[in-house]
C-alpha atoms as a PDB file:
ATOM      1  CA  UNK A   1       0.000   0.000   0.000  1.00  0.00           C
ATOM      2  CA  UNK A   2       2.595   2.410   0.963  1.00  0.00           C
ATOM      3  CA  UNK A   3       4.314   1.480  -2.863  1.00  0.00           C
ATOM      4  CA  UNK A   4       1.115   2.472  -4.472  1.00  0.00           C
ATOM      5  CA  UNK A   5       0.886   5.803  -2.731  1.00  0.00           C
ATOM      6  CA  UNK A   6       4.422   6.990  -3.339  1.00  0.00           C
ATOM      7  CA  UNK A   7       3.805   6.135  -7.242  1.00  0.00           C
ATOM      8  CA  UNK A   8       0.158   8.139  -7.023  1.00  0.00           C
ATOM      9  CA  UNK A   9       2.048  11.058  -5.462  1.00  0.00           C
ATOM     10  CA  UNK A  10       4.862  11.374  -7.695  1.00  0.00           C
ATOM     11  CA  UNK A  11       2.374  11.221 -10.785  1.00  0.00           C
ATOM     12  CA  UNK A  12       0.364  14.223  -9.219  1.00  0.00           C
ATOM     13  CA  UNK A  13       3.622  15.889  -8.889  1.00  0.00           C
ATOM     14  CA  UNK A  14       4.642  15.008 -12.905  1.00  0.00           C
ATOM     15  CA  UNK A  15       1.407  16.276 -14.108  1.00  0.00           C
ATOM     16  CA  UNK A  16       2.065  19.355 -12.152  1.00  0.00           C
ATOM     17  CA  UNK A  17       5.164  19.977 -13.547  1.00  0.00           C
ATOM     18  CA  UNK A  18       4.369  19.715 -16.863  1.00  0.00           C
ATOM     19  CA  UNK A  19       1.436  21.416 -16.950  1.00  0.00           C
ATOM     20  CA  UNK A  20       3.603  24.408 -15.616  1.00  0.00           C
ATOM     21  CA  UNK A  21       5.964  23.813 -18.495  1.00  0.00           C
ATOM     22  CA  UNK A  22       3.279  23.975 -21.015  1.00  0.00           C
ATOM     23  CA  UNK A  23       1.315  26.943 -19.547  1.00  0.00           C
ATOM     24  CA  UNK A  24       0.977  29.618 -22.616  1.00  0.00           C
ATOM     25  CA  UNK A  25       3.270  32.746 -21.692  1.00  0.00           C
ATOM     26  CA  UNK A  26       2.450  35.912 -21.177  1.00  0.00           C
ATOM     27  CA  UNK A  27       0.019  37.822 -23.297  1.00  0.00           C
ATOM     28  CA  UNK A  28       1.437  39.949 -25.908  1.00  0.00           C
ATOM     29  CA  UNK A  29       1.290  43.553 -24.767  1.00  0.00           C
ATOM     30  CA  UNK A  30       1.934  42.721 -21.307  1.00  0.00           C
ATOM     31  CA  UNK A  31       4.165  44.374 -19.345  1.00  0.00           C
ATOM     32  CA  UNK A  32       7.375  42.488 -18.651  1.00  0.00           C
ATOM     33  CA  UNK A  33       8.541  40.806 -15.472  1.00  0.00           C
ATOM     34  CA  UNK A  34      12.057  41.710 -15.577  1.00  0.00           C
ATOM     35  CA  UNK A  35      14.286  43.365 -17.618  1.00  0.00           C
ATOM     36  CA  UNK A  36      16.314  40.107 -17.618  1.00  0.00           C
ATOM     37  CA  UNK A  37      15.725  38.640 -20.532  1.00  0.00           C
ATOM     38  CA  UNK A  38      17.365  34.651 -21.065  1.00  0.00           C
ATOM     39  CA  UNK A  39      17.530  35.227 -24.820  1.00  0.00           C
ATOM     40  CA  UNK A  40      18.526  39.096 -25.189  1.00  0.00           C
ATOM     41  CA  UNK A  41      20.912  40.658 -27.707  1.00  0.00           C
ATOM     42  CA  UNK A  42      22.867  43.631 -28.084  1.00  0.00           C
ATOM     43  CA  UNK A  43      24.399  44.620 -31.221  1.00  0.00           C
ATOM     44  CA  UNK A  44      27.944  45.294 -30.831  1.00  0.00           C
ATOM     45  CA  UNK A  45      28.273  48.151 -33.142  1.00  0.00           C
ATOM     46  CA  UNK A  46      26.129  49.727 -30.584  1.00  0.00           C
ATOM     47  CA  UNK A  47      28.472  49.935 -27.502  1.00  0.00           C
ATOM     48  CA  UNK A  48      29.188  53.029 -26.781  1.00  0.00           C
ATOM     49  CA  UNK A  49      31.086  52.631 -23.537  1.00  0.00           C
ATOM     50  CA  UNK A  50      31.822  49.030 -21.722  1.00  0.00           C
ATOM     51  CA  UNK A  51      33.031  48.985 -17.667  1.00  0.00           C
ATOM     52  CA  UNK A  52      34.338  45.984 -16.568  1.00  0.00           C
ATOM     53  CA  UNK A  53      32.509  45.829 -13.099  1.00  0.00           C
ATOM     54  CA  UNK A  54      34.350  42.617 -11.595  1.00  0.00           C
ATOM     55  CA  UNK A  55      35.864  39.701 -12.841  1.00  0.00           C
ATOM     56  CA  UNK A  56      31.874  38.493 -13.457  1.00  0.00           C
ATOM     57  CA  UNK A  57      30.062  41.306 -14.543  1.00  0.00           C
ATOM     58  CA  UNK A  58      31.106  43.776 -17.723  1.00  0.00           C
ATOM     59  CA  UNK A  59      28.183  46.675 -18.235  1.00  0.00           C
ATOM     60  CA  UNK A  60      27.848  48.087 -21.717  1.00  0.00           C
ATOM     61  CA  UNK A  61      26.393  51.204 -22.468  1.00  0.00           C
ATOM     62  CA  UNK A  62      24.435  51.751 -25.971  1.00  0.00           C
ATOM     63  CA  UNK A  63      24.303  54.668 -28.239  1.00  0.00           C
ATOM     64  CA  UNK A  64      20.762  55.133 -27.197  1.00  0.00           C
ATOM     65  CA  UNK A  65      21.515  55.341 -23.750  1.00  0.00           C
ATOM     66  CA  UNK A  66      20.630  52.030 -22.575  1.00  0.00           C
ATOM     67  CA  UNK A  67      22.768  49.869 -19.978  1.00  0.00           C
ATOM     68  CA  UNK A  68      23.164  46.630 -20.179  1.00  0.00           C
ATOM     69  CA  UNK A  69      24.592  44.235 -17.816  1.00  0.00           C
ATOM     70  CA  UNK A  70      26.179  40.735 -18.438  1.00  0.00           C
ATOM     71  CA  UNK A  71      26.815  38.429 -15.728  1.00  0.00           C
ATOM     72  CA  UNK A  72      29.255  35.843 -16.243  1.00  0.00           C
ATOM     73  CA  UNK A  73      28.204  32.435 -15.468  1.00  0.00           C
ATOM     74  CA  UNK A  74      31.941  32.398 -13.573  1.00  0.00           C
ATOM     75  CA  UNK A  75      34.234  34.711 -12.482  1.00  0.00           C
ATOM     76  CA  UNK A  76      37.090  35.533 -15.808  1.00  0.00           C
ATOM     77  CA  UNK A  77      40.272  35.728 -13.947  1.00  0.00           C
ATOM     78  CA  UNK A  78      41.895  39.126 -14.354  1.00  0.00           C
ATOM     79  CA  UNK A  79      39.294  40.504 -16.235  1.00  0.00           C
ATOM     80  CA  UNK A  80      38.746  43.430 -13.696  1.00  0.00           C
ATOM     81  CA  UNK A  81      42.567  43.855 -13.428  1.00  0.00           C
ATOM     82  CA  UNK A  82      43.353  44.053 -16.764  1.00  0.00           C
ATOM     83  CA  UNK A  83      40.258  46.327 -17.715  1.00  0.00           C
ATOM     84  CA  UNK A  84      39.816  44.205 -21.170  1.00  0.00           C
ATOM     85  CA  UNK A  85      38.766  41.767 -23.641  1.00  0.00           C
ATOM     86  CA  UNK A  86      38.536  40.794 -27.302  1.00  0.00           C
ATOM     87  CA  UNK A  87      35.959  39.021 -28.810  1.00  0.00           C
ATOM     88  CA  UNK A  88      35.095  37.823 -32.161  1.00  0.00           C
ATOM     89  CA  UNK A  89      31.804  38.961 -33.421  1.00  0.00           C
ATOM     90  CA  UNK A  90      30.056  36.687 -35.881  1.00  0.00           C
ATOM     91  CA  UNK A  91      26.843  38.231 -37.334  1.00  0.00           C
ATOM     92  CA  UNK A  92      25.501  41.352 -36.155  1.00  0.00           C
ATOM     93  CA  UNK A  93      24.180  40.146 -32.475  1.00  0.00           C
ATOM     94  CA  UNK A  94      26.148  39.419 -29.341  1.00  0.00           C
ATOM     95  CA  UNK A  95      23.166  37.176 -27.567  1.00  0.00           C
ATOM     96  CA  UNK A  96      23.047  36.039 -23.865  1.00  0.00           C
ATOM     97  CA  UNK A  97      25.218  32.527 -23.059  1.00  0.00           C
ATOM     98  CA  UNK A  98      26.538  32.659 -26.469  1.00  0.00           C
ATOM     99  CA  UNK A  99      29.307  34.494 -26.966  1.00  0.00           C
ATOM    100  CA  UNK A 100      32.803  34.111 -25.730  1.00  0.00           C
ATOM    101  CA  UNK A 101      35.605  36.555 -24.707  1.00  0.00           C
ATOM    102  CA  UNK A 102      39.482  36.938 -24.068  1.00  0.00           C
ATOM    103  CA  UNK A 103      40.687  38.828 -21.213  1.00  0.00           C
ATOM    104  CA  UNK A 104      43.220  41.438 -22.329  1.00  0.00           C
ATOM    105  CA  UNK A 105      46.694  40.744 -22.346  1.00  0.00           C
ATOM    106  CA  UNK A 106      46.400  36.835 -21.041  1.00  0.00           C
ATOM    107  CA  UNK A 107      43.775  35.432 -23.432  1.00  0.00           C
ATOM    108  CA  UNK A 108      41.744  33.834 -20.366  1.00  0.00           C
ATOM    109  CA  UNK A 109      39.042  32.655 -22.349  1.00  0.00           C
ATOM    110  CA  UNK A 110      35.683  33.411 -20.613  1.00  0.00           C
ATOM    111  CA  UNK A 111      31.958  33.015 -21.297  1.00  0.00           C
ATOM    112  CA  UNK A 112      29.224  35.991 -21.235  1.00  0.00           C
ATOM    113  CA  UNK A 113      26.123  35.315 -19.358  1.00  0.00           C
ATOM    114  CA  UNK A 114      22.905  36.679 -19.614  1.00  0.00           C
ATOM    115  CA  UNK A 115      22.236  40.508 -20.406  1.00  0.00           C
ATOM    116  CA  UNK A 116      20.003  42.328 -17.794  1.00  0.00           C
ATOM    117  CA  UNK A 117      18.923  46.127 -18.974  1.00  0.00           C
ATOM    118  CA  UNK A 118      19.835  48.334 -16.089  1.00  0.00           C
ATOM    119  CA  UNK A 119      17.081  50.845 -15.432  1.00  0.00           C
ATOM    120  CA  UNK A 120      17.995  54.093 -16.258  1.00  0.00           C
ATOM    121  CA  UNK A 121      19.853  56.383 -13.641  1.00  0.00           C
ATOM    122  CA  UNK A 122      17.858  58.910 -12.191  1.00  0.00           C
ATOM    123  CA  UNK A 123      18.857  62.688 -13.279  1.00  0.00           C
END
């Protein structure tokens, strides 16, 4: 007996898991949750200014004023010290968990993370 209801509670549990996992999304037109978005992109050619935070964060500031934030999935060794990195840009997007970097000087090769838009400072 005590087989039978272990089974019938990890079924419930299953079907509640998927059935969160298949829920529709948001509506369109609906404000966002977060500014954190898993997928987001910035186009390089954009960057007006970058600031290397710490060795797991790197901000980039846009043309148009926006500030975006990556945080590294791991601290880059010496990426704060040496204040650099190179990267090779294919295509016109740099998207969240895809691209990787080289800290200046060293060549540490590092991963970006996901891009968070900062909100904007207040004047």
């Amino acid at each position: 007996m005590k087989i039978d209801l272990r089974i019938g509670a990890a079924a419930i549990a299953l079907v509640s898991c998927l059935s969160a996992c298949t829920s529709p999304g948001p509506s369109p037109g609906a404000p966002a949750a977060s500014a954190s978005i898993e997928n987001s992109c910035i186009n390089p050619t954009q960057i007006r200014k970058q600031t290397i935070v710490s060795d797991q964060e790197i901000q980039f500031e846009l043309n148009n004023g926006e500030v975006w934030a990556n945080r590294l999935p791991r601290a880059c060794y010496n990426l704060k010290f040496q204040q650099g990195f190179t990267w090779d840009v294919r295509g016109t997007l740099v998207c969240s968990n895809e691209q990787m970097i080289r800290v200046k000087d060293d060549g540490t090769p590092c991963q970006l993370g996901e891009f968070s838009r900062l909100p904007p400072a207040a004047s």
